[in-house]
Protein backbone atom coordinates (compact mmCIF):
# COMPACT_ATOMS: atom_id res chain seq x y z
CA UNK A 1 0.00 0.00 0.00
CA UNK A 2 2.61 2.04 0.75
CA UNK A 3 4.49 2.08 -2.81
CA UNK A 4 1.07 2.83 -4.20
CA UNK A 5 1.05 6.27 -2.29
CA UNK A 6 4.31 6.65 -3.13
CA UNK A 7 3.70 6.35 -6.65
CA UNK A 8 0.80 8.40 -6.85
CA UNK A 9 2.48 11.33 -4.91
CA UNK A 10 5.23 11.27 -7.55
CA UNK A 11 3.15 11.38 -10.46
CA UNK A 12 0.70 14.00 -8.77
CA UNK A 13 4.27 15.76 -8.63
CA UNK A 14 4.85 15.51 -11.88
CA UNK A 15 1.59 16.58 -13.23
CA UNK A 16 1.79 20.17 -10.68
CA UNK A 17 5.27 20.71 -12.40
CA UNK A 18 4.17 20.22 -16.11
CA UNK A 19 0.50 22.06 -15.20
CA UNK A 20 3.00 24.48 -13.36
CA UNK A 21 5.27 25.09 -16.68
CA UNK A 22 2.19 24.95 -18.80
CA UNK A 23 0.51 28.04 -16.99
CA UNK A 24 3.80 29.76 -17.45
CA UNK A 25 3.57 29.90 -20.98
CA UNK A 26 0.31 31.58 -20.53
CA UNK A 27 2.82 35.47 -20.46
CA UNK A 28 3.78 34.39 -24.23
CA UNK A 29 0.09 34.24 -25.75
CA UNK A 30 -0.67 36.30 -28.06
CA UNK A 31 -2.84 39.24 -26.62
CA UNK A 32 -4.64 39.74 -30.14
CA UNK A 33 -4.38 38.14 -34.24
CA UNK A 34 -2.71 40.84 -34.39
CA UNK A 35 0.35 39.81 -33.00
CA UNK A 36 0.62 36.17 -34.56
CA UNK A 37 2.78 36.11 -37.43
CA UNK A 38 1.52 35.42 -40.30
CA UNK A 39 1.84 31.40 -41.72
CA UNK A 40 0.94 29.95 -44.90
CA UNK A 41 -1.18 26.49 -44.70
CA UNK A 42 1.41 24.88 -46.38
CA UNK A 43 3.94 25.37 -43.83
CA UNK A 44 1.96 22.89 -41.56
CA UNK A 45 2.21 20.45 -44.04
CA UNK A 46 3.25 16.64 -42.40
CA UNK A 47 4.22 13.29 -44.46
CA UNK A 48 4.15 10.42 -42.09
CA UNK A 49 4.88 6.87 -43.11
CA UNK A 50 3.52 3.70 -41.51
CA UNK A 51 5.42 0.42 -42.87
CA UNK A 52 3.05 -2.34 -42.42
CA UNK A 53 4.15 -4.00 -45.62
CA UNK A 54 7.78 -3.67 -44.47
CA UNK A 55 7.76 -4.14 -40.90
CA UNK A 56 6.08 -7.35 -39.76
CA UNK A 57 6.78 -6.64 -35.80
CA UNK A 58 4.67 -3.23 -36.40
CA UNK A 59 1.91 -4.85 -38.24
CA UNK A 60 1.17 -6.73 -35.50
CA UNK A 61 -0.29 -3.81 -33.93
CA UNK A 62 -2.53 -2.99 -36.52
CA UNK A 63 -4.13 -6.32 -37.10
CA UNK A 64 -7.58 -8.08 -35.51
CA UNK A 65 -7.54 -11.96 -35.37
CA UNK A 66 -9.04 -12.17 -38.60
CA UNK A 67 -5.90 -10.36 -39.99
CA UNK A 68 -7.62 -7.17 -41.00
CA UNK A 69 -6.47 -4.04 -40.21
CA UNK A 70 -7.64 -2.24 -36.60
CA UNK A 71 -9.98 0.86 -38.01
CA UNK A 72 -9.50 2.42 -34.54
CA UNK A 73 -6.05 2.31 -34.52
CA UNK A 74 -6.19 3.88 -38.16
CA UNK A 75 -8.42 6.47 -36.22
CA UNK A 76 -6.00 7.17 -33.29
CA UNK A 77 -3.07 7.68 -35.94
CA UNK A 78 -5.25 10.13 -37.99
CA UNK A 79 -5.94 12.09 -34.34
CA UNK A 80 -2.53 12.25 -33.56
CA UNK A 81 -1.41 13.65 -37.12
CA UNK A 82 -4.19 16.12 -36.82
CA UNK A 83 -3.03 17.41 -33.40
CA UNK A 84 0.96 17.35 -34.38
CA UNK A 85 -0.64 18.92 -37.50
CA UNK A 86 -2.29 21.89 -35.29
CA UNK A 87 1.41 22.12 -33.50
CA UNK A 88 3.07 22.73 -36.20
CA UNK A 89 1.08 25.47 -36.89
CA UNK A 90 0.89 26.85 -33.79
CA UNK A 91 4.58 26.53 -32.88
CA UNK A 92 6.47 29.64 -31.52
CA UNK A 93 10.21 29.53 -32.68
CA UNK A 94 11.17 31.47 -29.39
CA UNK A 95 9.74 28.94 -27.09
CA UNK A 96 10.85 26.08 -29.30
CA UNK A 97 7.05 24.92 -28.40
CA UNK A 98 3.73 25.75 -29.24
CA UNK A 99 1.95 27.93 -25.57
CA UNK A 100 -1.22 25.90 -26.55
CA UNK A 101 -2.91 22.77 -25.37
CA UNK A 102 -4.60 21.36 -28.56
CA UNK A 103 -7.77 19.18 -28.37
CA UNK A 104 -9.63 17.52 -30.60
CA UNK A 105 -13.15 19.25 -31.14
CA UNK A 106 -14.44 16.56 -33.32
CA UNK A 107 -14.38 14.47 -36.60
CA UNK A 108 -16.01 16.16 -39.20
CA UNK A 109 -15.69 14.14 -42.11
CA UNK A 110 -13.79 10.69 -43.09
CA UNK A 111 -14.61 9.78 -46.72
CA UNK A 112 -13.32 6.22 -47.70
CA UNK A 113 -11.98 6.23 -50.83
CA UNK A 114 -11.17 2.62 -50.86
CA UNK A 115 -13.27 0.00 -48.69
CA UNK A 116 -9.99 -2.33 -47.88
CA UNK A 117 -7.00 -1.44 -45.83
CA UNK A 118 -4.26 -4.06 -46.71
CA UNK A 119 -2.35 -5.47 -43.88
CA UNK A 120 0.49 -6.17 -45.51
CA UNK A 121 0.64 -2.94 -47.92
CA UNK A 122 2.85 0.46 -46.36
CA UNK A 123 0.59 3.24 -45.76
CA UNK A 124 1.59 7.56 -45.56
CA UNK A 125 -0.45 9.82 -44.34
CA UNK A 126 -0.41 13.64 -45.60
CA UNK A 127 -2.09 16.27 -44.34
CA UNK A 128 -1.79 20.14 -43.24
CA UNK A 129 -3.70 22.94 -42.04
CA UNK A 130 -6.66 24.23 -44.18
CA UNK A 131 -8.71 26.70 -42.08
CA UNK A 132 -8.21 28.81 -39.26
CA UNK A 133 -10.62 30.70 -36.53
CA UNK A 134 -9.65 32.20 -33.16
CA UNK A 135 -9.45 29.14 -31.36
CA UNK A 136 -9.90 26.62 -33.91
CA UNK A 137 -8.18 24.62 -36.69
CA UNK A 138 -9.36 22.49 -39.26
CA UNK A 139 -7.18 20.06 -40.34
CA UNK A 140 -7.38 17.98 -43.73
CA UNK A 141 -5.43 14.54 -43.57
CA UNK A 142 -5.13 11.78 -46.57
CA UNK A 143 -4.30 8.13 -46.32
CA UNK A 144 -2.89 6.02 -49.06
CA UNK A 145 -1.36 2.66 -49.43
CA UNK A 146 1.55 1.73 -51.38
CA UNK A 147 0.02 -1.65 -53.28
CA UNK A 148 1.08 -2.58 -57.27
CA UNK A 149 4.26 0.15 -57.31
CA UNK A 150 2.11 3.65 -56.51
CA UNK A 151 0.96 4.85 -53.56
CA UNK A 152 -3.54 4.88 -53.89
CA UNK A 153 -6.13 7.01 -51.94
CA UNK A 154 -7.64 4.97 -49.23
CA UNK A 155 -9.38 7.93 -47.20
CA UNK A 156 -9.25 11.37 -46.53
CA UNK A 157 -10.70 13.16 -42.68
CA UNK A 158 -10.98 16.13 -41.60
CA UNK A 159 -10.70 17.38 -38.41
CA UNK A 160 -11.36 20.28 -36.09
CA UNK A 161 -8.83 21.24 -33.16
CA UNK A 162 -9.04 23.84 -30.56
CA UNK A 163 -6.87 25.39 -28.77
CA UNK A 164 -7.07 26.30 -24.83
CA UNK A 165 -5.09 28.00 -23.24
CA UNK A 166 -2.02 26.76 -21.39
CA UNK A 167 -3.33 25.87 -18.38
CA UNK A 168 -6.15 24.41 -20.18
CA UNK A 169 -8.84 25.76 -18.63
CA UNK A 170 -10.59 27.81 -21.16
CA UNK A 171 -10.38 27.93 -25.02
């Protein structure tokens, strides 16, 4: 019992110090748009590759008993794109960080494009920034899988971000 309150106090220790650093990044948001420099979409642009076909170890991951590919693992990958996506975008140079917690708002849209996902075929995922509010981002992501010497369209999502502020307690 003892090492269980030990362990808890150290990683209710941890989270006050990163909560703690987090809120201290609040003095370097921007007080209006204004102030934010001015990015181009494309700049947010991400490639990310995912070698199913060529790594049998990380396949293993992705597959269900039946040897199909997890969907919701598919769907975790596309979240975390969107939100290193949103990053990216939001990154100050002089922090070497973005002062923003990003969430995901919700899903909008996931179009399939292709109704199979091979389990043995490479996969990249593309995607950047393609609208921006005052505390939002939309993000536009595309899957494809390498299969018969070209990379094909499997799906493409889109997905909407906010940002809160550093202590995330309001947007």
């Amino acid at each position: 019992m003892l090492g269980l309150c030990l362990l808890f106090l150290c990683r209710h220790s941890d989270h006050q110090q990163a909560m703690a650093e987090r809120v201290s990044l609040a003095s370097m948001l921007a007080r209006s748009q204004s102030q934010l420099p001015a990015k181009r979409m494309k700049d947010s642009f991400l490639e990310v590759h995912l070698p199913l076909g060529s790594e049998p170890a990380l396949r293993e991951k992705y597959l269900t008993n039946h040897n199909t590919v997890r969907f919701g693992r598919i769907l975790e990958d596309l979240d975390s794109l969107a939100v290193l996506i949103s990053y990216s975008h939001t990154y100050n140079p002089a922090l070497k960080r973005s002062p923003l917690s990003i969430v995901t708002a919700l899903v909008d849209k996931i179009d399939m494009r292709q109704h199979v996902i091979y389990p043995d075929c490479d996969i990249k995922f593309t995607g950047q920034v393609t609208w921006v509010g005052r505390s939002s981002i939309e993000a536009k992501m595309h899957m494809s899988q390498y299969r018969d010497g070209a990379y094909a369209p499997v799906l493409d999502a889109t997905f909407v971000m906010v940002a809160r502020d550093p202590g995330n307690k309001r947007y």
